[in-house]
N, C-alpha and C. Protein backbone atom coordinates (compact mmCIF):
# COMPACT_ATOMS: atom_id res chain seq x y z
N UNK A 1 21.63 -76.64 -11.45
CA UNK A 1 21.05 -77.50 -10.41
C UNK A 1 21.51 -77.02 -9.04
N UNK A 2 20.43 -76.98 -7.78
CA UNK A 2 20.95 -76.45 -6.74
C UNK A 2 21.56 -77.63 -5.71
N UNK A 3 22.27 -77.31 -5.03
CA UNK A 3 23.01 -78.48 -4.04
C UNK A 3 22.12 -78.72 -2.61
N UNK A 4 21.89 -79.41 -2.48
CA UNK A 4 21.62 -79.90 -1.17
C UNK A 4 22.49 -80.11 0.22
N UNK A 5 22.54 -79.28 1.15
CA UNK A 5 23.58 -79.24 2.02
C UNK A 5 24.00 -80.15 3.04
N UNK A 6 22.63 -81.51 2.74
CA UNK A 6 22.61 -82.08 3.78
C UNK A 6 24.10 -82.94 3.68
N UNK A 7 24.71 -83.18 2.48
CA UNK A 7 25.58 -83.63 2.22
C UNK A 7 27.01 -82.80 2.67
N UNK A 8 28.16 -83.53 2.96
CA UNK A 8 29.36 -82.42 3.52
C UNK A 8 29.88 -82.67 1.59
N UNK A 9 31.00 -81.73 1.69
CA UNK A 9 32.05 -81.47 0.36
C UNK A 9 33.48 -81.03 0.91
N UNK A 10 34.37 -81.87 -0.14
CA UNK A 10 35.87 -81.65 0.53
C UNK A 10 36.48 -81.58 -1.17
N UNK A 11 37.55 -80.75 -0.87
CA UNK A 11 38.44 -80.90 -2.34
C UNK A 11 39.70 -81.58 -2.00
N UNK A 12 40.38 -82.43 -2.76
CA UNK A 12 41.83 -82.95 -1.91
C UNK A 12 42.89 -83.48 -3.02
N UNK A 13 43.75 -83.26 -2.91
CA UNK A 13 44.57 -84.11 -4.13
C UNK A 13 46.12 -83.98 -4.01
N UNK A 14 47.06 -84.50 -4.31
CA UNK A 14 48.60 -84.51 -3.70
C UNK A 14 49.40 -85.04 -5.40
N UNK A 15 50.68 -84.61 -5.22
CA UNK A 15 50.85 -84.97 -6.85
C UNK A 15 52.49 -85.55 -5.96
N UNK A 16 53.01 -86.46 -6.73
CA UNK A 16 54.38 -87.50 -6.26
C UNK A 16 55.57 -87.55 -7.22
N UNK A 17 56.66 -86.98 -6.60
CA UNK A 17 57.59 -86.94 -7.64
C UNK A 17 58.67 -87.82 -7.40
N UNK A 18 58.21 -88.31 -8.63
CA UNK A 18 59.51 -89.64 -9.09
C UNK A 18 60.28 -89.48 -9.53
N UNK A 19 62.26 -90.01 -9.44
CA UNK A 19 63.36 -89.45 -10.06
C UNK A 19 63.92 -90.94 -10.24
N UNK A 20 64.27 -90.88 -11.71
CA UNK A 20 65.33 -91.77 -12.25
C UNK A 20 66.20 -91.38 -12.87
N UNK A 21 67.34 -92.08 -12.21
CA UNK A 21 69.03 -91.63 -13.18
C UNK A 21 69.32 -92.82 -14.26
N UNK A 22 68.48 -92.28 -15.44
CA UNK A 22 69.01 -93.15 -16.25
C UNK A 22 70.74 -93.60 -16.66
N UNK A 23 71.86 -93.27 -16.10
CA UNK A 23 72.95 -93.49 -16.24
C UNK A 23 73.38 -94.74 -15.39
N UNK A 24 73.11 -94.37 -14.02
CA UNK A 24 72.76 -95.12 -13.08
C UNK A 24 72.02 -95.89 -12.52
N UNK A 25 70.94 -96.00 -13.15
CA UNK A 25 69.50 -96.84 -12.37
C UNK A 25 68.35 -96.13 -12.13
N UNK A 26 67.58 -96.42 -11.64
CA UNK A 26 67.32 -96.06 -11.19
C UNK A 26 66.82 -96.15 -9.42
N UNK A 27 66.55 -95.00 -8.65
CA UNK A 27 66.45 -94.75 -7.13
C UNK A 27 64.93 -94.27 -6.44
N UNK A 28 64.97 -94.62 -5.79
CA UNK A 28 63.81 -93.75 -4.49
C UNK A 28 64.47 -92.08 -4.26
N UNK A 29 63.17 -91.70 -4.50
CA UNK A 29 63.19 -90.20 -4.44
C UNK A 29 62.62 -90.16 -2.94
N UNK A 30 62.56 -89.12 -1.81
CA UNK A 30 60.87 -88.44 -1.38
C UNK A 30 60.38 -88.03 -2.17
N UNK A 31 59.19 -88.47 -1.65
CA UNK A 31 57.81 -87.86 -2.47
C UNK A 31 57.39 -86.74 -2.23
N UNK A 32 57.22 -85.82 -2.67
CA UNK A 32 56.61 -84.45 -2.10
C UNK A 32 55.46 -84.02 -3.01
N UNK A 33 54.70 -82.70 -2.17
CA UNK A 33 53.79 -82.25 -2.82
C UNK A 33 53.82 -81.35 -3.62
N UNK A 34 53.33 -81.45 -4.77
CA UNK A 34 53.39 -80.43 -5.71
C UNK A 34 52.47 -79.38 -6.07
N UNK A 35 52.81 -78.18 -4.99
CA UNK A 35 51.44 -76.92 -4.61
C UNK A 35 51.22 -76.19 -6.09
N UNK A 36 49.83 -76.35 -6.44
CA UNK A 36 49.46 -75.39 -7.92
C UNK A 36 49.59 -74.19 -7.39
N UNK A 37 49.54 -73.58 -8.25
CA UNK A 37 49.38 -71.86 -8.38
C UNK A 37 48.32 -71.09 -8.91
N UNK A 38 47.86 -72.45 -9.35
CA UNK A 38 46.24 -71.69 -9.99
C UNK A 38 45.45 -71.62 -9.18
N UNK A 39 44.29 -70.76 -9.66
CA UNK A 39 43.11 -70.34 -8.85
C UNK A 39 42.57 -71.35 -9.18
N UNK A 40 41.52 -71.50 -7.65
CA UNK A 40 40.65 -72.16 -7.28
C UNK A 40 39.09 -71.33 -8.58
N UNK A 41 38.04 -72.06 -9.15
CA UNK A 41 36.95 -71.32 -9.86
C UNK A 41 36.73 -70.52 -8.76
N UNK A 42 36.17 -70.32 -7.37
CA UNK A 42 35.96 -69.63 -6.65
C UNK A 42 36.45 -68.15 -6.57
N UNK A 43 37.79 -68.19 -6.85
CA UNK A 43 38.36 -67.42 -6.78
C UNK A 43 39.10 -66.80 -8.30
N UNK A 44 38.40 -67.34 -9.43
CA UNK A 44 38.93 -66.56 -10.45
C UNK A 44 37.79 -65.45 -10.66
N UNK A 45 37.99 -64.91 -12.09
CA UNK A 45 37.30 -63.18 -12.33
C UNK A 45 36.79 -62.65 -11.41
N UNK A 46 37.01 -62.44 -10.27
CA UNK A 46 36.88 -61.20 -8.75
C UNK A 46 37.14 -60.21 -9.50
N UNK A 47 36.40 -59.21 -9.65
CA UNK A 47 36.34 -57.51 -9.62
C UNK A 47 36.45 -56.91 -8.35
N UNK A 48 36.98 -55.60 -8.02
CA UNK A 48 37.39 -55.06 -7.00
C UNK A 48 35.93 -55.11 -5.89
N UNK A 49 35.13 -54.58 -6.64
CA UNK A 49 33.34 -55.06 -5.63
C UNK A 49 32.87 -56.28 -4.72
N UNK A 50 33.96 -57.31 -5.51
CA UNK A 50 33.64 -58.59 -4.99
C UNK A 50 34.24 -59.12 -3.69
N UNK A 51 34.28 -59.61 -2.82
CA UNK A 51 34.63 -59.66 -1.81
C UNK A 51 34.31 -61.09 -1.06
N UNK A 52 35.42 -61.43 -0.42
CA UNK A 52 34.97 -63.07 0.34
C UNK A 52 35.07 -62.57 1.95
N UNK A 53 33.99 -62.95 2.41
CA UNK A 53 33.67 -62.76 3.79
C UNK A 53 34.58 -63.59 4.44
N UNK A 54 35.24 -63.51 5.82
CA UNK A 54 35.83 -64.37 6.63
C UNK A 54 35.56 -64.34 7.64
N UNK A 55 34.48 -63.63 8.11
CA UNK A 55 33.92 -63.86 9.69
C UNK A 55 32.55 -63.39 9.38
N UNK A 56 31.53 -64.18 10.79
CA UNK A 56 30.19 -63.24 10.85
C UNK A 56 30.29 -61.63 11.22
N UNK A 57 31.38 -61.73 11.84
CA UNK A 57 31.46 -60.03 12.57
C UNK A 57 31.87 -59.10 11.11
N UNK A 58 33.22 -59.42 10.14
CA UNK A 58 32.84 -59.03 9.04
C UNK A 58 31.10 -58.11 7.80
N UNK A 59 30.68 -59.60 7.81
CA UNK A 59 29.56 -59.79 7.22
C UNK A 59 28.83 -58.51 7.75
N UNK A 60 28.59 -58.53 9.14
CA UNK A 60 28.23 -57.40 10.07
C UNK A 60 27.96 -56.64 9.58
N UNK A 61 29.41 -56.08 9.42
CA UNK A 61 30.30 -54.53 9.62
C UNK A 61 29.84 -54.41 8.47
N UNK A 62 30.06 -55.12 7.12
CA UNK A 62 30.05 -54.78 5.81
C UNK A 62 28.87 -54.29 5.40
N UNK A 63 27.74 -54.97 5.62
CA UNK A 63 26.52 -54.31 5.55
C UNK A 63 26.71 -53.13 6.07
N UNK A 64 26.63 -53.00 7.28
CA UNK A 64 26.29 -51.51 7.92
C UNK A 64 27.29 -50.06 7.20
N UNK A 65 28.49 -50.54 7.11
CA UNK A 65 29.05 -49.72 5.83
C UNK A 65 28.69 -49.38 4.86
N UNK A 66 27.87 -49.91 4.14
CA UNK A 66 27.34 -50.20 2.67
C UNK A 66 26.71 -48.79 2.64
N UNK A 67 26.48 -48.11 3.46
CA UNK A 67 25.75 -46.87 3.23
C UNK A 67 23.97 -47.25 2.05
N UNK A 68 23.94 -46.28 1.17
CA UNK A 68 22.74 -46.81 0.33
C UNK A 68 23.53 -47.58 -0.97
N UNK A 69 24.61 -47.90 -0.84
CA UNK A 69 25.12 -49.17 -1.81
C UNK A 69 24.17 -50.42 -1.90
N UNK A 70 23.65 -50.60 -2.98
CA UNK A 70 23.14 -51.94 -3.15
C UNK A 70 24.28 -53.35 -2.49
N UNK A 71 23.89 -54.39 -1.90
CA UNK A 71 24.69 -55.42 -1.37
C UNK A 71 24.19 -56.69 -1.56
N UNK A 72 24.90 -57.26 -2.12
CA UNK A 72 24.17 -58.76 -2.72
C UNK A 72 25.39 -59.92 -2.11
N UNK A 73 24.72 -60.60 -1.26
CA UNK A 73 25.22 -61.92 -0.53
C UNK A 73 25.21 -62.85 -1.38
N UNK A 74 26.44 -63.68 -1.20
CA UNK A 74 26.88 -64.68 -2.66
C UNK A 74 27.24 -65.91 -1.78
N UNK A 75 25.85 -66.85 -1.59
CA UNK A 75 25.83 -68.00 -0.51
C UNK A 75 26.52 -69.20 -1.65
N UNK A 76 27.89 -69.55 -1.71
CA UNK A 76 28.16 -70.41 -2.44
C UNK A 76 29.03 -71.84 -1.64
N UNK A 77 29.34 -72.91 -1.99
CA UNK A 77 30.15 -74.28 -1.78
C UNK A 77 30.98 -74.49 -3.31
N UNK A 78 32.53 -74.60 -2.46
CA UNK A 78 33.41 -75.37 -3.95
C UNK A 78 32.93 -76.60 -4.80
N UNK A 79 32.27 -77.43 -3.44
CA UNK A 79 31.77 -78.85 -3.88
C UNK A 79 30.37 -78.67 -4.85
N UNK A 80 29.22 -77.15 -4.76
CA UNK A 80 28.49 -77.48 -5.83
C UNK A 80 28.53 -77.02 -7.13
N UNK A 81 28.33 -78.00 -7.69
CA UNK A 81 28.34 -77.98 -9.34
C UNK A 81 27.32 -76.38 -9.77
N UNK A 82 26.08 -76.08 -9.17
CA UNK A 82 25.60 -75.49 -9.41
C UNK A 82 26.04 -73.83 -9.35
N UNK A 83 26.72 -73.63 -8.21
CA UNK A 83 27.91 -72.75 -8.04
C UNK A 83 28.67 -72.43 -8.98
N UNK A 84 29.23 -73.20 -9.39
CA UNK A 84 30.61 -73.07 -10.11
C UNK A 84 30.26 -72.79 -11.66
N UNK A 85 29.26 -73.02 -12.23
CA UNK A 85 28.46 -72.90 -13.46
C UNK A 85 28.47 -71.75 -13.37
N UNK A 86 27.47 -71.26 -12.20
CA UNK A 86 26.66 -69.70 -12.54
C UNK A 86 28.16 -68.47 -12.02
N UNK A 87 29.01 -69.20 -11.43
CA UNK A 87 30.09 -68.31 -11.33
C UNK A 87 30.57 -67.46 -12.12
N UNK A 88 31.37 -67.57 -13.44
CA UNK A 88 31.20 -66.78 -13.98
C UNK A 88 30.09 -65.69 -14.84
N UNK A 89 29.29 -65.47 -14.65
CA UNK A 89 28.00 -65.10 -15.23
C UNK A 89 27.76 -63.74 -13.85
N UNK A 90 27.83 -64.13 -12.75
CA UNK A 90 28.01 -63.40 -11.66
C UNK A 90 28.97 -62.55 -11.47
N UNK A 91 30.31 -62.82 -12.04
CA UNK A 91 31.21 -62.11 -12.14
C UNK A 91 31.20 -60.80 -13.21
N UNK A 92 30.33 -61.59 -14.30
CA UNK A 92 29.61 -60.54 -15.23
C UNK A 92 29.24 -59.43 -14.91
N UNK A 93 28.43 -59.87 -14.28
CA UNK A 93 27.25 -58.96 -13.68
C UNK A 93 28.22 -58.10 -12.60
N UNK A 94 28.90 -58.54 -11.91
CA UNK A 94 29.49 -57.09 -10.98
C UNK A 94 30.57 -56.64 -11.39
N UNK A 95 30.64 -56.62 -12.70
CA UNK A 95 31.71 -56.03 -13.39
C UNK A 95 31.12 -54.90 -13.85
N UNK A 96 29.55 -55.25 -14.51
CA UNK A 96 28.59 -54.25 -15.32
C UNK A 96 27.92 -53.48 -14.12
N UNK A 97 28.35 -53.79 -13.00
CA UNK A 97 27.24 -52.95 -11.70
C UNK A 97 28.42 -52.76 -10.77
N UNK A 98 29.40 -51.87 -10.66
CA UNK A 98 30.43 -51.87 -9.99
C UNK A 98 30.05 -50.97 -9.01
N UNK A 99 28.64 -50.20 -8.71
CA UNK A 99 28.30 -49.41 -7.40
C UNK A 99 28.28 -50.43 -6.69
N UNK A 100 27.60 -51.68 -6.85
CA UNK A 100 26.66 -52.81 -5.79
C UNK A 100 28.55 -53.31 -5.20
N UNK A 101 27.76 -53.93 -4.05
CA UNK A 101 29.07 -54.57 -3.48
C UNK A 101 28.42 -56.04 -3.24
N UNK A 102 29.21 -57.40 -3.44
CA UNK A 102 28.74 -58.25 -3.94
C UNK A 102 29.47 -59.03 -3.02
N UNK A 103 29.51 -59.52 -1.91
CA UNK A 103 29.96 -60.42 -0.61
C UNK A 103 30.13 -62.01 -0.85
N UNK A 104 30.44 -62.73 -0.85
CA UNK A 104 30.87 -63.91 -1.48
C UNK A 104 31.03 -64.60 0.42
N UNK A 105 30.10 -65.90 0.34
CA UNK A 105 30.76 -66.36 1.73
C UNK A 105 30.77 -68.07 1.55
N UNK A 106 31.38 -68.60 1.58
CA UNK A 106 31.96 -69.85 1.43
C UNK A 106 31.06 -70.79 2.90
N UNK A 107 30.16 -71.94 1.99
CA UNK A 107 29.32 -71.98 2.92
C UNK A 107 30.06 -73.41 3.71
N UNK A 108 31.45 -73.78 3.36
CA UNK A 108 31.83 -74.69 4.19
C UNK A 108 32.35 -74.53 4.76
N UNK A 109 32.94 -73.21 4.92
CA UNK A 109 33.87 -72.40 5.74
C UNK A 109 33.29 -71.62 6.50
N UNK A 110 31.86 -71.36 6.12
CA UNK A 110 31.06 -70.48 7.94
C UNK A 110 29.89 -71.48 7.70
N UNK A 111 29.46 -73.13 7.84
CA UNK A 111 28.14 -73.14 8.45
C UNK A 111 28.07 -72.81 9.81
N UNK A 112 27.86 -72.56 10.71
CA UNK A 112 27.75 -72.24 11.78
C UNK A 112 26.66 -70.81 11.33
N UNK A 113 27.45 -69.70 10.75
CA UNK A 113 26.76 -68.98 10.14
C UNK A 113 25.71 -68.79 9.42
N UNK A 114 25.87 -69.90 8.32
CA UNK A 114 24.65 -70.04 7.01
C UNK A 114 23.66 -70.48 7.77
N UNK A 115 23.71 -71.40 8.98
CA UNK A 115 22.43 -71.91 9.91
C UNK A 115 22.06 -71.36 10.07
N UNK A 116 22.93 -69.79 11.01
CA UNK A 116 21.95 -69.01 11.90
C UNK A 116 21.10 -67.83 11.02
N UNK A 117 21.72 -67.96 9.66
CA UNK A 117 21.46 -67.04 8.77
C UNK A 117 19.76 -67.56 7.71
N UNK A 118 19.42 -69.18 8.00
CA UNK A 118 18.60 -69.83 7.57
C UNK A 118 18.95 -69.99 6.18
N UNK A 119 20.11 -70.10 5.74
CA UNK A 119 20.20 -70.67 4.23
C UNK A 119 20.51 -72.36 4.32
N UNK A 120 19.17 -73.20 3.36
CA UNK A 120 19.31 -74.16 3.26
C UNK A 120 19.62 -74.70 1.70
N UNK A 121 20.28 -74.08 0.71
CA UNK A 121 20.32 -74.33 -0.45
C UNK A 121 21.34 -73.28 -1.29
N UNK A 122 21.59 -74.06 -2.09
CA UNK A 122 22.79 -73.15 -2.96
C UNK A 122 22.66 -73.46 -4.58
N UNK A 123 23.48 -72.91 -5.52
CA UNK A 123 23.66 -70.98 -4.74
C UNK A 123 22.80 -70.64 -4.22
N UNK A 124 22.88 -69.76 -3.52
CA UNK A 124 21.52 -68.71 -2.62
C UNK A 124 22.09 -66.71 -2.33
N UNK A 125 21.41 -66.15 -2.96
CA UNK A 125 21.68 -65.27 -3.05
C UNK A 125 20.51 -63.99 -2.21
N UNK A 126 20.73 -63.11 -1.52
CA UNK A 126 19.99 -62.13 -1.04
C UNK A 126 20.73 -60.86 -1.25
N UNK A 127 19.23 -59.91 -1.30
CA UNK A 127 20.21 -58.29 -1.47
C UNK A 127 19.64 -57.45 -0.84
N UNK A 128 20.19 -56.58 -0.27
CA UNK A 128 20.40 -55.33 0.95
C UNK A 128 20.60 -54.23 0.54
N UNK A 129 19.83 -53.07 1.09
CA UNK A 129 20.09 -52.10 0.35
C UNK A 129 19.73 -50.97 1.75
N UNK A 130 20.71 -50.08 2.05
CA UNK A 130 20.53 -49.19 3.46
C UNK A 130 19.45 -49.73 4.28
N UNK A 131 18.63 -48.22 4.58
CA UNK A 131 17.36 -47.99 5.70
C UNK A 131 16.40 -49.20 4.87
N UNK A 132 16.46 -49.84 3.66
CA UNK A 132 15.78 -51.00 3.64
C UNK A 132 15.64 -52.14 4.01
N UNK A 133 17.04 -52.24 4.32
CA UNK A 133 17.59 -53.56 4.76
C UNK A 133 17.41 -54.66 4.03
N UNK A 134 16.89 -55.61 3.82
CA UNK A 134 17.02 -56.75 2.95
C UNK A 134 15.74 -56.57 1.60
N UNK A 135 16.01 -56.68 0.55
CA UNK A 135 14.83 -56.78 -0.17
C UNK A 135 14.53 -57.42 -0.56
N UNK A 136 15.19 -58.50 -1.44
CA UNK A 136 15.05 -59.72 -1.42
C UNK A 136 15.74 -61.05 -1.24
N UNK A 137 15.33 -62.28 -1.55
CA UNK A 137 16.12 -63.66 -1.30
C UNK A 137 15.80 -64.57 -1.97
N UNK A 138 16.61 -65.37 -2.47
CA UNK A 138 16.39 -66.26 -3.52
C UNK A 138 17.02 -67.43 -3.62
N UNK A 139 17.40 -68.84 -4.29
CA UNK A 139 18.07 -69.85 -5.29
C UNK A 139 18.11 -69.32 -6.36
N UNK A 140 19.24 -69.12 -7.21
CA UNK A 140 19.07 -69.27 -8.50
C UNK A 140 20.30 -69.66 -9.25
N UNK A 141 19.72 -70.43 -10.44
CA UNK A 141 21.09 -71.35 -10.85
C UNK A 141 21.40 -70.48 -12.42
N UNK A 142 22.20 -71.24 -12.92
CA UNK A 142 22.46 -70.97 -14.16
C UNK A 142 21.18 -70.51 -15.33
N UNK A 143 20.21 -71.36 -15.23
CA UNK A 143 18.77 -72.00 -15.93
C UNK A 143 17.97 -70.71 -15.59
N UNK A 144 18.24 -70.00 -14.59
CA UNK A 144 17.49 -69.24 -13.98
C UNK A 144 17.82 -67.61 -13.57
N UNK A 145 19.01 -67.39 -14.39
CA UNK A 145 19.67 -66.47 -14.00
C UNK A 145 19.28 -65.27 -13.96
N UNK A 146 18.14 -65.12 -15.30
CA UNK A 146 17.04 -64.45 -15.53
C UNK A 146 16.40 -63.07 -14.10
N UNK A 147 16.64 -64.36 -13.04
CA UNK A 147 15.40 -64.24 -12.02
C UNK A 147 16.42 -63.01 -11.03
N UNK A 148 18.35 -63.15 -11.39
CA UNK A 148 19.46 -62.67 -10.76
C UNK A 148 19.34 -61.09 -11.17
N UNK A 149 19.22 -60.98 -12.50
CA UNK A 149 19.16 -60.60 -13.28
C UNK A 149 18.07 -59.19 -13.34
N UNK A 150 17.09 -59.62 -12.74
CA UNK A 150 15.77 -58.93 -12.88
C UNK A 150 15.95 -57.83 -11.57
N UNK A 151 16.07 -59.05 -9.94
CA UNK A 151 16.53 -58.46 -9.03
C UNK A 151 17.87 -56.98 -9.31
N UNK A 152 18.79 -57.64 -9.82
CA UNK A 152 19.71 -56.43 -10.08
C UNK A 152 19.10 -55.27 -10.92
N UNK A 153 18.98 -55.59 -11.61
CA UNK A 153 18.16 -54.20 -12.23
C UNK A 153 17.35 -53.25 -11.54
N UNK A 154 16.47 -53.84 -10.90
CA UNK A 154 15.30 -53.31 -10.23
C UNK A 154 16.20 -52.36 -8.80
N UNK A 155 16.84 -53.20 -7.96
CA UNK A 155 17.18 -52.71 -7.13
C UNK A 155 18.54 -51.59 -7.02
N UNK A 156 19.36 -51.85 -8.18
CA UNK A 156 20.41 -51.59 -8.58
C UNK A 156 20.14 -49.94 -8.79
N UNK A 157 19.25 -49.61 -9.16
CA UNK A 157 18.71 -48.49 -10.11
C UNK A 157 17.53 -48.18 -9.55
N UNK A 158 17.11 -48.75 -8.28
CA UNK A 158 16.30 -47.94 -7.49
C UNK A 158 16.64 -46.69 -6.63
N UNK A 159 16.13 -45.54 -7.03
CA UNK A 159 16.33 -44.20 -6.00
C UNK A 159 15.10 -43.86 -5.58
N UNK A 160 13.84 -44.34 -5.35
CA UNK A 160 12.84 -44.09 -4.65
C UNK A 160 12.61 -44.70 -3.12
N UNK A 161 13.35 -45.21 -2.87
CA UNK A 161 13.86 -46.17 -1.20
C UNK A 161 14.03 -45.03 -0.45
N UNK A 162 13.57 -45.53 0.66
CA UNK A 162 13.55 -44.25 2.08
C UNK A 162 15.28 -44.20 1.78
N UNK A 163 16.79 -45.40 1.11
CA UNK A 163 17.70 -44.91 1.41
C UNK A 163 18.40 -44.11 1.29
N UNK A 164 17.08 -43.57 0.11
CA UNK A 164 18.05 -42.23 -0.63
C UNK A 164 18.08 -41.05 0.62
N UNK A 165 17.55 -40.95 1.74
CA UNK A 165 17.18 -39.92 2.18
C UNK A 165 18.81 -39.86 3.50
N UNK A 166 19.20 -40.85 3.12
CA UNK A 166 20.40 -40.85 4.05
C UNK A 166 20.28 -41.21 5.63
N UNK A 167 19.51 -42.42 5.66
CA UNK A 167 18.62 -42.84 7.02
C UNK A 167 19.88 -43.53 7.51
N UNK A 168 19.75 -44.57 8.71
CA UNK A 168 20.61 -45.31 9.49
C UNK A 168 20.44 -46.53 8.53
N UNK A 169 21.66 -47.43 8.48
CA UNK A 169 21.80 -48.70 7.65
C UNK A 169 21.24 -49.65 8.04
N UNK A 170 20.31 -50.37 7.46
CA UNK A 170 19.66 -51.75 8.40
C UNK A 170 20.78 -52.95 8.69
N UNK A 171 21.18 -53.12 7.62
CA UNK A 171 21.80 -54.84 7.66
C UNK A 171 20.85 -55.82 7.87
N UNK A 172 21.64 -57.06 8.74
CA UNK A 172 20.55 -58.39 9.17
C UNK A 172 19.75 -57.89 10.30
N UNK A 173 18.87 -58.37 9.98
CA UNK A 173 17.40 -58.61 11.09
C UNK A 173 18.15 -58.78 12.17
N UNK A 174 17.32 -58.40 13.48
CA UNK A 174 18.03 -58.55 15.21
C UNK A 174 17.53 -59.85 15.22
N UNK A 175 16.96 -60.39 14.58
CA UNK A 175 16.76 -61.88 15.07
C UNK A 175 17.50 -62.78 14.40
N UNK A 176 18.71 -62.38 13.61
CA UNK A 176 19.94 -63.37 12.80
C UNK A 176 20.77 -62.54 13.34
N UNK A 177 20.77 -61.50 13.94
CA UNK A 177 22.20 -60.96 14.74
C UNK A 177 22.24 -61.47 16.18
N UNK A 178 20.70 -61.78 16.65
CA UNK A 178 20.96 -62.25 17.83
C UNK A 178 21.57 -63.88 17.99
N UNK A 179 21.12 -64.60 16.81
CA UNK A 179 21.12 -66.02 16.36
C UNK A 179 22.58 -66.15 16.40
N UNK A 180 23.75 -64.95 15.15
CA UNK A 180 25.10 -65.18 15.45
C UNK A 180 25.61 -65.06 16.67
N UNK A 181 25.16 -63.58 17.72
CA UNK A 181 25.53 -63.68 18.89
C UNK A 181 25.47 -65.45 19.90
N UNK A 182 24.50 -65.74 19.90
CA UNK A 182 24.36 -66.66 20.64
C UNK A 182 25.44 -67.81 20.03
N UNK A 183 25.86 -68.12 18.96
CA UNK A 183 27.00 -68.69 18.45
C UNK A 183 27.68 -68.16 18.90
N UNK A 184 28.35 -67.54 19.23
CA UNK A 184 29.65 -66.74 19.97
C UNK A 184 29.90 -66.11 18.22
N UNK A 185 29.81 -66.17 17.16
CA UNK A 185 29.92 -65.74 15.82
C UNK A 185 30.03 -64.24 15.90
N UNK A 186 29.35 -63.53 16.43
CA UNK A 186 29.62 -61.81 16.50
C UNK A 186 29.78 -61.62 18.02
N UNK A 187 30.29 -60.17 18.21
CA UNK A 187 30.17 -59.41 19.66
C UNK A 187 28.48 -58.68 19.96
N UNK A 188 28.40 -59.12 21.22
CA UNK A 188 26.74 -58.14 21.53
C UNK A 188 27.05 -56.87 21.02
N UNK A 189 28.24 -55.76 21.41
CA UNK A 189 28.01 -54.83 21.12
C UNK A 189 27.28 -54.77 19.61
N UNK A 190 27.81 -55.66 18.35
CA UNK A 190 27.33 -55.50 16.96
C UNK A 190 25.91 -55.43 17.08
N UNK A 191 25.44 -56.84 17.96
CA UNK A 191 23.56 -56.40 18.46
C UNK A 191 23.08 -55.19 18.60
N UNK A 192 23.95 -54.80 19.61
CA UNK A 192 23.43 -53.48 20.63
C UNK A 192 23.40 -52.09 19.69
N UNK A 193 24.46 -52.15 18.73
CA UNK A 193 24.59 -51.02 17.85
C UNK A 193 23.75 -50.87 16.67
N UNK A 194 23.08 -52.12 16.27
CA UNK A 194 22.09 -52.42 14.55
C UNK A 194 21.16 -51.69 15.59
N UNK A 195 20.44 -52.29 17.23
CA UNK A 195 19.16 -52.34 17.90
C UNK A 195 18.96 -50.53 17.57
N UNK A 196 20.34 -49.96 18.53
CA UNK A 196 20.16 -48.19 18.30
C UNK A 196 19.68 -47.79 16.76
N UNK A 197 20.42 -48.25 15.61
CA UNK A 197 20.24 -47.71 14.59
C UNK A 197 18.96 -48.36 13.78
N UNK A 198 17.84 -49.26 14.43
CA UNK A 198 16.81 -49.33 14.22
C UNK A 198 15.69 -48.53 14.87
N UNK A 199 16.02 -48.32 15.90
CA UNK A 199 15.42 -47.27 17.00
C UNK A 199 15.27 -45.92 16.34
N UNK A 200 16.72 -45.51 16.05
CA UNK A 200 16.81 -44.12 15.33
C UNK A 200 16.10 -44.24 14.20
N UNK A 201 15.65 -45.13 13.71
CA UNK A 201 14.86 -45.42 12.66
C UNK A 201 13.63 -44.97 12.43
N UNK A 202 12.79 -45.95 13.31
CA UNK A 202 11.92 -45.63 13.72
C UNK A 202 11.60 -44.12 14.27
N UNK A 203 11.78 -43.80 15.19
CA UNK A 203 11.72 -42.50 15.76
C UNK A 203 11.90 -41.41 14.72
N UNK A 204 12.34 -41.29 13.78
CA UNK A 204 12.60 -40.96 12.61
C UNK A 204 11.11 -40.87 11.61
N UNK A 205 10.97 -41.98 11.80
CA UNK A 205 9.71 -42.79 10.87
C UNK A 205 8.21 -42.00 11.32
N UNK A 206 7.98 -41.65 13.15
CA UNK A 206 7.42 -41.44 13.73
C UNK A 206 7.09 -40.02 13.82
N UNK A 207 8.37 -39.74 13.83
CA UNK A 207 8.36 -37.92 13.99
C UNK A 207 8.06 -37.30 12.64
C-alpha cells in the first residue's frame, strides 16, 4: 500500500529504569534512557551500492558521477508501512545488480526537496542512466514489484543508449535543479555546470 504524504510521521519511544534493593527497600532511581543498538528497517541489509542521500547538493553530485552507471532513486518514509515491506526485496535486488547505484533519500528528512523534486507518493522510485538522464518513474509497492523488477532489467542491461558512447552525464532536469536552487537546497554553480554539460550535449547531437 502506498502512503499518502499529506500526513506528517514521527518515530519516538524512551525506556525507564527502575532499581530496588530488596535488602533494604526499596528507592527512587533516575530514570534514564535506554539507547538501542539496533538498526532502524531503513537501515538494515545496505549493500555497498546503496547509499542514503543527506543533502540536495549530494543527490546532485551523485548523479553526475554516475558516469553510464544505471541510478535508481529510493523515495522512501520510516512512518510508511508500504516502505518498509518492499524494503527488503530492494535490497535483493541491489545485491543481484551491484553495477546500478541505488540512492536512498528519506522523505522526512529532505521534504523541501521531494517538493521541488515533484514526488507526491511513496515508495516512489525513478532511474537515471548518463547522456539519458532519467528514464523512468514510478510507485511501486510490494504487490507490484513486478513493475521494479521489469524496469531493472531493461535498463540495467541496456548498452544501446547514446550512454554507451561516453557523452556528458544528464542528472535532474534544469527545471528541478533550478526548483532546488531557488530553495537555497543546491549552489547555482551545480545549475550552471548540468546547463554546460547539456549544451555540450547538444552541440554534440548537432554536429
Amino acid at each position: 500500500m502506498s502512503c499518502c504524504l499529506k500526513a506528517g510521521f514521527s518515530v519516538y519511544g524512551s525506556s525507564v529504569l527502575t532499581v530496588e534493593n530488596r535488602a533494604k527497600g526499596s528507592f527512587r532511581a533516575q530514570p534514564s534512557l535506554c539507547r538501542s543498538t539496533a538498526l532502524r528497517w531503513w537501515e538494515k541489509s545496505l549493500h555497498p551500492n546503496m547509499i542514503e542521500i543527506q543533502s540536495a547538493q549530494e543527490l546532485v553530485i551523485s548523479l553526475l558521477n554516475a558516469g553510464d552507471r544505471l541510478v535508481v532513486l529510493d523515495f522512501y518514509s520510516p512512518g510508511c508501512g508500504g516502505c518498509k515491506t518492499l524494503h527488503p526485496k530492494i535490497c535483493q535486488l541491489a545485491e543481484m545488480n551491484s553495477n546500478a547505484i541505488f540512492l536512498k533519500v528519506n522523505y522526512e528528512q529532505h521534504k523541501p526537496m521531494c517538493y521541488a523534486l515533484h514526488v507526491h507518493v511513496l515508495p516512489f522510485f525513478r532511474f537515471y542512466k548518463g547522456e539519458d538522464g532519467r528514464l523512468c518513474s514510478f510507485s511501486c509497492t510490494n504487490a507490484t514489484i513486478k513493475k521494479f523488477k521489469d524496469a531493472l532489467a531493461k535498463h540495467g542491461n541496456d548498452r544501446s543508449s547514446s550512454s554507451s558512447i561516453g557523452g556528458p552525464t544528464k542528472g535532474l532536469h534544469e527545471s528541478e535543479l533550478l526548483a532546488l536552487a531557488s530553495n537555497g537546497l543546491i549552489s547555482r554553480d551545480l545549475v550552471m555546470n548540468s546547463s554546460v554539460n547539456h549544451t555540450v550535449e547538444e552541440e554534440l547531437v548537432l554536429a
